[in-house]
Protein backbone atom coordinates (compact mmCIF):
# COMPACT_ATOMS: atom_id res chain seq x y z
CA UNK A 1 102.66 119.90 100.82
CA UNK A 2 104.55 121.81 97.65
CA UNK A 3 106.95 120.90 95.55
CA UNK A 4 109.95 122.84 94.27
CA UNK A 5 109.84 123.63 90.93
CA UNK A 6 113.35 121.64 90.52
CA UNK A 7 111.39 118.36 92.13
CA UNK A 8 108.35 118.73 89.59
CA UNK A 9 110.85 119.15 86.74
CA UNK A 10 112.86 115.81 87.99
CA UNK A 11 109.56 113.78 87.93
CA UNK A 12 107.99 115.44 84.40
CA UNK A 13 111.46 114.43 82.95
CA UNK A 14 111.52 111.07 84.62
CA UNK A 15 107.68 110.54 83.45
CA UNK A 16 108.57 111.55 79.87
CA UNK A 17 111.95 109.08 79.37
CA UNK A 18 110.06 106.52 80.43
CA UNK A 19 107.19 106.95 77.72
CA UNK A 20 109.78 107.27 75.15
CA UNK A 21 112.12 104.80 75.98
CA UNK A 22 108.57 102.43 76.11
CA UNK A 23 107.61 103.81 72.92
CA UNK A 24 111.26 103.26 71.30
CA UNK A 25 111.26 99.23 73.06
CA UNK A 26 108.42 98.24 71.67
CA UNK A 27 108.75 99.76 68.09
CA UNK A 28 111.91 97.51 68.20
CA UNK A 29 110.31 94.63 69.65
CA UNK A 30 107.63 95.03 66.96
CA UNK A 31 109.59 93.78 64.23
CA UNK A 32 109.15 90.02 64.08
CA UNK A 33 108.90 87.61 67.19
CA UNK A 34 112.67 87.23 67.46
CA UNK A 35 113.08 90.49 68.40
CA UNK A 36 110.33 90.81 70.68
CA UNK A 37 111.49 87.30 72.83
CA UNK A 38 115.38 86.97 72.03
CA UNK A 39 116.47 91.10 71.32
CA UNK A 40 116.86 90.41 67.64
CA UNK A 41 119.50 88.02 68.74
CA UNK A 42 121.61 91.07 69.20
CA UNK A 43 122.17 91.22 73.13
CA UNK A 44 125.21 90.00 74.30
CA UNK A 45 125.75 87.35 77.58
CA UNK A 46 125.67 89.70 80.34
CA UNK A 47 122.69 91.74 79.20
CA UNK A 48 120.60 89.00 78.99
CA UNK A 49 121.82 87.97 82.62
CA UNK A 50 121.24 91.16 83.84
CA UNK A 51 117.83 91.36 82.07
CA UNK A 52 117.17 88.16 83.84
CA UNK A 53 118.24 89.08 87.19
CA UNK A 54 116.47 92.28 87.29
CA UNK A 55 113.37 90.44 87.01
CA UNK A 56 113.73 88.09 89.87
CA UNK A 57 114.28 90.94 92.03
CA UNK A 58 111.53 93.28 93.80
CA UNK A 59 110.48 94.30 96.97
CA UNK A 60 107.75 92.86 97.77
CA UNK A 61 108.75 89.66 99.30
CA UNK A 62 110.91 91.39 101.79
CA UNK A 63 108.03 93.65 102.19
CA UNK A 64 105.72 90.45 103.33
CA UNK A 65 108.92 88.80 105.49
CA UNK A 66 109.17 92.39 107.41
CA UNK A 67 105.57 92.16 108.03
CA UNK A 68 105.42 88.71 109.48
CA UNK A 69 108.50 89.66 111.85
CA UNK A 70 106.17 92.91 113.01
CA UNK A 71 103.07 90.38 113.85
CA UNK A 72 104.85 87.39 114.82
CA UNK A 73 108.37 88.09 116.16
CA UNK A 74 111.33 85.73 115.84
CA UNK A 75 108.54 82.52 115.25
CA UNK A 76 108.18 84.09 111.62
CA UNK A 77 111.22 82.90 110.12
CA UNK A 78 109.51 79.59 110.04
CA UNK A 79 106.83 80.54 107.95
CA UNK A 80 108.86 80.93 104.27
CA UNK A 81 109.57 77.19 104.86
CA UNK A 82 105.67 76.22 104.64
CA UNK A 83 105.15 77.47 101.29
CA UNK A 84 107.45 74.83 99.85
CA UNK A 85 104.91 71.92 101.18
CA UNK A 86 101.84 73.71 99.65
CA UNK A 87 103.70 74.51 96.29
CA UNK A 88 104.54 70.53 95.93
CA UNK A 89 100.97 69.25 97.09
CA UNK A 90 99.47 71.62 94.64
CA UNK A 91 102.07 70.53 91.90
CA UNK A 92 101.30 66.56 92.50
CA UNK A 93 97.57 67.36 93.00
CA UNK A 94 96.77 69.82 90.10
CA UNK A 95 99.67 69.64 88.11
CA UNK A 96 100.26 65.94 87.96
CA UNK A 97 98.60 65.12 84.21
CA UNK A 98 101.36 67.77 82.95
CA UNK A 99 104.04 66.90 84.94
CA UNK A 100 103.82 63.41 83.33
């Protein structure tokens, strides 16, 4: 397999943003602890929601649903609704002394 020279440049440029932009972030976020956890209280509503939102979002657990439909056909939309009983016995069991 070979790349065009136009795809290499794409990911070199895409590779090099992102080490900036991480190096840029986190010379910000190394001021003091409000602007590492809050923005330096600087971010308005909707960037904090969309901050928020992007980080509930992936694609893994579609992923793991599309692979239970591939072994176990139309039964497998029954199996998301188990892991609700085993997160609640393993909140009252291990979690209980917190909890209270």
């Amino acid at each position: 397999m070979t790349l065009h020279y136009v795809d290499v440049a794409i990911i070199i440029v895409y590779l090099v943003s992102t080490i900036l932009i991480g190096f840029w972030v986190s010379k910000r976020a190394s001021k003091n602890l409000d602007s590492y956890f809050l923005g330096g209280k600087s971010l308005p509503w909707y960037l904090l929601g969309i901050s928020n939102a992007s980080g509930m979002f992936d694609i893994t657990g579609t992923m793991w649903l599309v692979y239970l439909l591939f072994i176990y056909g139309l039964k497998s939309i029954w199996i998301p609704w188990v892991w609700p009983t085993f997160n609640q016995i393993f909140l009252m069991v291990y979690l209980a002394t917190w909890l209270r």
